[in-house]
C-alpha atoms as a PDB file:
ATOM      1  CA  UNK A   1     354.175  59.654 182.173  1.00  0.00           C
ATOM      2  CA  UNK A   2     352.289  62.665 181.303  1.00  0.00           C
ATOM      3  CA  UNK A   3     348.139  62.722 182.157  1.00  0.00           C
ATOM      4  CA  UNK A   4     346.996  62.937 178.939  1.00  0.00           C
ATOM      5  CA  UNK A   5     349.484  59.413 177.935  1.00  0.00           C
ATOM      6  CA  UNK A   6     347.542  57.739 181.515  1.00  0.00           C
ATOM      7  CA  UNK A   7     344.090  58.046 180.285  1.00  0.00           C
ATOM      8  CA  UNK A   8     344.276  57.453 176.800  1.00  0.00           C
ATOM      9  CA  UNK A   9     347.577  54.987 176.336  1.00  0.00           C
ATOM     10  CA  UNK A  10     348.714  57.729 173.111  1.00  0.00           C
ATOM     11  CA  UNK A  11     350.906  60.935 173.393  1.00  0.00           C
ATOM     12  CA  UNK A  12     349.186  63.701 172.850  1.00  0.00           C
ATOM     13  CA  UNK A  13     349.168  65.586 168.993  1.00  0.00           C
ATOM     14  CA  UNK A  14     348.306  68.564 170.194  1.00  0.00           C
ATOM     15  CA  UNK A  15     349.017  71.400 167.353  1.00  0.00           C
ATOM     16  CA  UNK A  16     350.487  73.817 170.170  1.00  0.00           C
ATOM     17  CA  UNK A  17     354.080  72.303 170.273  1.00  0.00           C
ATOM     18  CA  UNK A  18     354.149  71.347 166.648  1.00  0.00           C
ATOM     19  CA  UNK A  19     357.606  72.675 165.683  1.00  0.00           C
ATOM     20  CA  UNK A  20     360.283  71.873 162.939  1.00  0.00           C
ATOM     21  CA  UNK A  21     362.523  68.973 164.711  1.00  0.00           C
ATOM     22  CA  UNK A  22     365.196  70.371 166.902  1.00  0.00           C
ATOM     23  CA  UNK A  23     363.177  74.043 167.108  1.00  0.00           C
ATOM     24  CA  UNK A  24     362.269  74.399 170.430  1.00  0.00           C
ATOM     25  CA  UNK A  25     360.540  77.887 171.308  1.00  0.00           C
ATOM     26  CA  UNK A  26     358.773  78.534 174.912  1.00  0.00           C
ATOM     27  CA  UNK A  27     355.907  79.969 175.222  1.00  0.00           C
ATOM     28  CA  UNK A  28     356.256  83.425 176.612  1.00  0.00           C
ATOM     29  CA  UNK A  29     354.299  86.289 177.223  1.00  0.00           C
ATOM     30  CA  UNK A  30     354.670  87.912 173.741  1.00  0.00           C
ATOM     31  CA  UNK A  31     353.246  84.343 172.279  1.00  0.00           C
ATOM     32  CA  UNK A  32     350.207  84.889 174.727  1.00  0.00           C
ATOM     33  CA  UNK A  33     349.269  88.171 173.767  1.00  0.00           C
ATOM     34  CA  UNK A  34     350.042  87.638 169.863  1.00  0.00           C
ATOM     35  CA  UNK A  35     347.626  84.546 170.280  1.00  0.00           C
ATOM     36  CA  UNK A  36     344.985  86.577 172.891  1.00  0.00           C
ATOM     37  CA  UNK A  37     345.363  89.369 170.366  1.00  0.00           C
ATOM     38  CA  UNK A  38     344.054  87.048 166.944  1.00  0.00           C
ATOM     39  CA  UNK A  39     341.407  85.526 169.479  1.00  0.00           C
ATOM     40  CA  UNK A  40     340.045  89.326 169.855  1.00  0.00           C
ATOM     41  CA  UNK A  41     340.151  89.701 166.123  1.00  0.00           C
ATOM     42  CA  UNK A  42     338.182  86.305 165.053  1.00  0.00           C
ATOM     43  CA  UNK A  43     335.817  87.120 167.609  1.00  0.00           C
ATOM     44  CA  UNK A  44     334.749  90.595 166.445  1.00  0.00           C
ATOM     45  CA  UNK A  45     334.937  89.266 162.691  1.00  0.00           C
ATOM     46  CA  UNK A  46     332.430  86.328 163.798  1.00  0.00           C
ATOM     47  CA  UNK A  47     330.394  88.974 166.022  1.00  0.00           C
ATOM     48  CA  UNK A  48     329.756  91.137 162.493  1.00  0.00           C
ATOM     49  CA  UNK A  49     329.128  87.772 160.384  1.00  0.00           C
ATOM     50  CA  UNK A  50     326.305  86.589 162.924  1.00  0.00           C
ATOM     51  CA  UNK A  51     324.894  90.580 163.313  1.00  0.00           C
ATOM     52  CA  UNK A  52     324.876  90.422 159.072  1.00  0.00           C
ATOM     53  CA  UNK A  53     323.232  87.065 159.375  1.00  0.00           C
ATOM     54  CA  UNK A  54     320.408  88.440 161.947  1.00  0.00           C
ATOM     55  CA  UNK A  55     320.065  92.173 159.916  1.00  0.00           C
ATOM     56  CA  UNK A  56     319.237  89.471 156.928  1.00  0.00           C
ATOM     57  CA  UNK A  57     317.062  87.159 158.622  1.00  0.00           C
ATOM     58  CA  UNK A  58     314.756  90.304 160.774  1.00  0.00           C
ATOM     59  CA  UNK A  59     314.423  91.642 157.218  1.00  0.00           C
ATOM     60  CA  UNK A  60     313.088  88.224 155.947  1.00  0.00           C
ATOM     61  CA  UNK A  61     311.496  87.436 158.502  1.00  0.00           C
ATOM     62  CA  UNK A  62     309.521  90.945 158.580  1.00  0.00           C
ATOM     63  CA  UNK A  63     308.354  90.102 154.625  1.00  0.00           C
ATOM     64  CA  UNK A  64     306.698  86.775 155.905  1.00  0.00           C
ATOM     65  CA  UNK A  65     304.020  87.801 158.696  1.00  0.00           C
ATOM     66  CA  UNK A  66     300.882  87.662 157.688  1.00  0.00           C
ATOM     67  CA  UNK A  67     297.394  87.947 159.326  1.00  0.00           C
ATOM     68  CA  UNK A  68     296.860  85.252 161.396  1.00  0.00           C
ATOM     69  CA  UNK A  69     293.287  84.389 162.575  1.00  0.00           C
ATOM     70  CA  UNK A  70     293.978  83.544 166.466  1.00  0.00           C
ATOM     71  CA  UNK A  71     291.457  80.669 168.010  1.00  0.00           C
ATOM     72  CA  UNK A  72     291.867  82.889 171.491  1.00  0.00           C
ATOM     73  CA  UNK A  73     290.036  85.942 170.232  1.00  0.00           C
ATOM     74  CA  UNK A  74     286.604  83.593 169.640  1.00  0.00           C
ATOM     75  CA  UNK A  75     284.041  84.382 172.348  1.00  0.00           C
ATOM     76  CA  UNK A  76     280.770  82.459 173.194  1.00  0.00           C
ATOM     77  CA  UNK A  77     277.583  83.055 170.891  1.00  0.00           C
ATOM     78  CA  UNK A  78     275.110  85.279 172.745  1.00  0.00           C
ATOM     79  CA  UNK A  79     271.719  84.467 171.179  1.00  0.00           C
ATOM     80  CA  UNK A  80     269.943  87.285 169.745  1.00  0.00           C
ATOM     81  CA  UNK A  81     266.390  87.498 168.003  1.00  0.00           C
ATOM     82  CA  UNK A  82     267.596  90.259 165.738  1.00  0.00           C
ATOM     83  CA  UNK A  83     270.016  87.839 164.438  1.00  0.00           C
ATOM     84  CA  UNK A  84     267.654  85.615 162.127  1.00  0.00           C
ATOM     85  CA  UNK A  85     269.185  84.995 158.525  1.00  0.00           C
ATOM     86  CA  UNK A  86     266.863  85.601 155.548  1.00  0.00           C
ATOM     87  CA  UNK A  87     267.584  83.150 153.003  1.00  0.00           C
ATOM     88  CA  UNK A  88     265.595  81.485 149.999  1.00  0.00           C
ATOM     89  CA  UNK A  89     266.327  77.997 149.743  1.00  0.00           C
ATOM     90  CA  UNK A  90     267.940  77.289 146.107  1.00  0.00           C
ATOM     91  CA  UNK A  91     266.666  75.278 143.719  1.00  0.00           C
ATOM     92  CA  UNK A  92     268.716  72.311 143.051  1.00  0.00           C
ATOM     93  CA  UNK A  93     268.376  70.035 139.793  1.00  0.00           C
ATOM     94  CA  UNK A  94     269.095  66.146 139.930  1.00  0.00           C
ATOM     95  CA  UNK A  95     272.724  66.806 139.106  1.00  0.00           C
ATOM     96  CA  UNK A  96     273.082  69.635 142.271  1.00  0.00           C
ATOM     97  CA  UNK A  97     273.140  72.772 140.184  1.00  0.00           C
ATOM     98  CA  UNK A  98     271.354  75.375 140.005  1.00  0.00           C
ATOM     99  CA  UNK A  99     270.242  77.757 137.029  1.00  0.00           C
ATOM    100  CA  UNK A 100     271.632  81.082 137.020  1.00  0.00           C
ATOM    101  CA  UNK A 101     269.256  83.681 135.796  1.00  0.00           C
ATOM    102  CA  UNK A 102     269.805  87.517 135.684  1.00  0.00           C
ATOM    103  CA  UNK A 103     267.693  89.697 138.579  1.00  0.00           C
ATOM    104  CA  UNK A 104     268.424  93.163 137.495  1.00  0.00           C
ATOM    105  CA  UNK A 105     270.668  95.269 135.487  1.00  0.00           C
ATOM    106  CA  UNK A 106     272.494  97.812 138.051  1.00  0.00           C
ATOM    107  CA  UNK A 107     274.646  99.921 135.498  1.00  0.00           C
ATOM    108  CA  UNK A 108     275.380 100.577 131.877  1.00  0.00           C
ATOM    109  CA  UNK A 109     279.122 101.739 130.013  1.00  0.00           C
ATOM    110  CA  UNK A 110     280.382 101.474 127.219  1.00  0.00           C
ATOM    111  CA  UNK A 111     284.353 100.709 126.660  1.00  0.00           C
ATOM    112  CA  UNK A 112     285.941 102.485 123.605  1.00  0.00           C
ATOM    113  CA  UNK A 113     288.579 100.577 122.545  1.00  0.00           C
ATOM    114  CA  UNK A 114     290.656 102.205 119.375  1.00  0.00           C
ATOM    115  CA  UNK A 115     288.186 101.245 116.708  1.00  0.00           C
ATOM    116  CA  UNK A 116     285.020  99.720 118.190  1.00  0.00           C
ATOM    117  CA  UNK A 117     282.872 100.554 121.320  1.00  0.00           C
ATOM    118  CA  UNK A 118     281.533  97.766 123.476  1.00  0.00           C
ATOM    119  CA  UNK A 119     278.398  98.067 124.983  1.00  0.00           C
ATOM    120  CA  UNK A 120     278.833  96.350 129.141  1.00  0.00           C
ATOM    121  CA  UNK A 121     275.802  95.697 131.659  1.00  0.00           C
ATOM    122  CA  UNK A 122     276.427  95.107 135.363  1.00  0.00           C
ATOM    123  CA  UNK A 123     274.387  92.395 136.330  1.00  0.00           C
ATOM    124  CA  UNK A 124     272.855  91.218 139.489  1.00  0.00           C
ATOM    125  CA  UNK A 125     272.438  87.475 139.153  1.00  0.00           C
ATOM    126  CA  UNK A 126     269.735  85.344 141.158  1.00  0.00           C
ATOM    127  CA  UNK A 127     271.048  83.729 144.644  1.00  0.00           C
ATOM    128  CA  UNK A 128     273.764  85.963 144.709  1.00  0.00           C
ATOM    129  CA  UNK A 129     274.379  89.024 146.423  1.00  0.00           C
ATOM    130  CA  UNK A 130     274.779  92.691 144.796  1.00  0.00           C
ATOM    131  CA  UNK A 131     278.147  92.579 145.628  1.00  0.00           C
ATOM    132  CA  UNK A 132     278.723  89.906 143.298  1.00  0.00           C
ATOM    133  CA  UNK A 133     277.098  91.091 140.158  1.00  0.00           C
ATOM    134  CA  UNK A 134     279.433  90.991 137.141  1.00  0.00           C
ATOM    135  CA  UNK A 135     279.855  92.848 133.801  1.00  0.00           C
ATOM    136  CA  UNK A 136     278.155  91.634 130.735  1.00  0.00           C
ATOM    137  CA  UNK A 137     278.946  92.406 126.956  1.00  0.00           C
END
């Protein structure tokens, strides 16, 4: 009885003997090196598939990092007087808003388009910050 018939009660159906009935071949040294020879050849095939795969996914990958804001860089607050904040509180109606009024004008242009001119106004708007001022027609 052969081992593999002793611990699992079947004959084996391995594909290495499957042969047309009444062929029997042996396998020789020129079967071994044909077979260690296609072995080679799969492997370097699968070796350029999985260095394709990685080329694709490093370029990917490279098109998806971003800035990330790291928790580790944070260092303790060191209290300075210098570092006061000058703020005007707003003033809120019953509803929470607030009015927006115009401060100041900060620049004038004019925008020809192909038959009328439009007259624009950069604006600096209360409770915000000159940075934020907006053009105005």
């Amino acid at each position: 009885m052969a081992l593999f018939e002793a611990l699992y009660g079947r004959k084996c159906r391995s594909p290495i003997h499957w042969n047309e009935i009444g062929e029997s071949r042996e396998i020789g040294p020129d079967v071994i090196e044909e077979t260690a020879e296609l072995v080679v050849k799969i492997h370097d095939i699968m070796k350029t598939a999985q260095s394709r795969q990685k080329s694709y996914d490093d370029k990917r990958q490279s098109d998806l990092d971003h800035n990330v804001f790291h928790i580790s860089t944070l260092r303790k607050y060191m209290s300075n007087p210098s570092h006061v904040l000058n703020y005007e509180p707003l003033q809120l109606t019953p509803n929470m808003t607030y009015e927006e009024r115009p401060v100041q004008s900060l620049a004038r242009q004019e925008r020809r388009l192909r038959n009328k001119v439009i007259s624009m106004v950069k604006v600096k708007w209360l409770n915000h910050l000159e940075k934020e001022a907006t053009w105005e027609t």
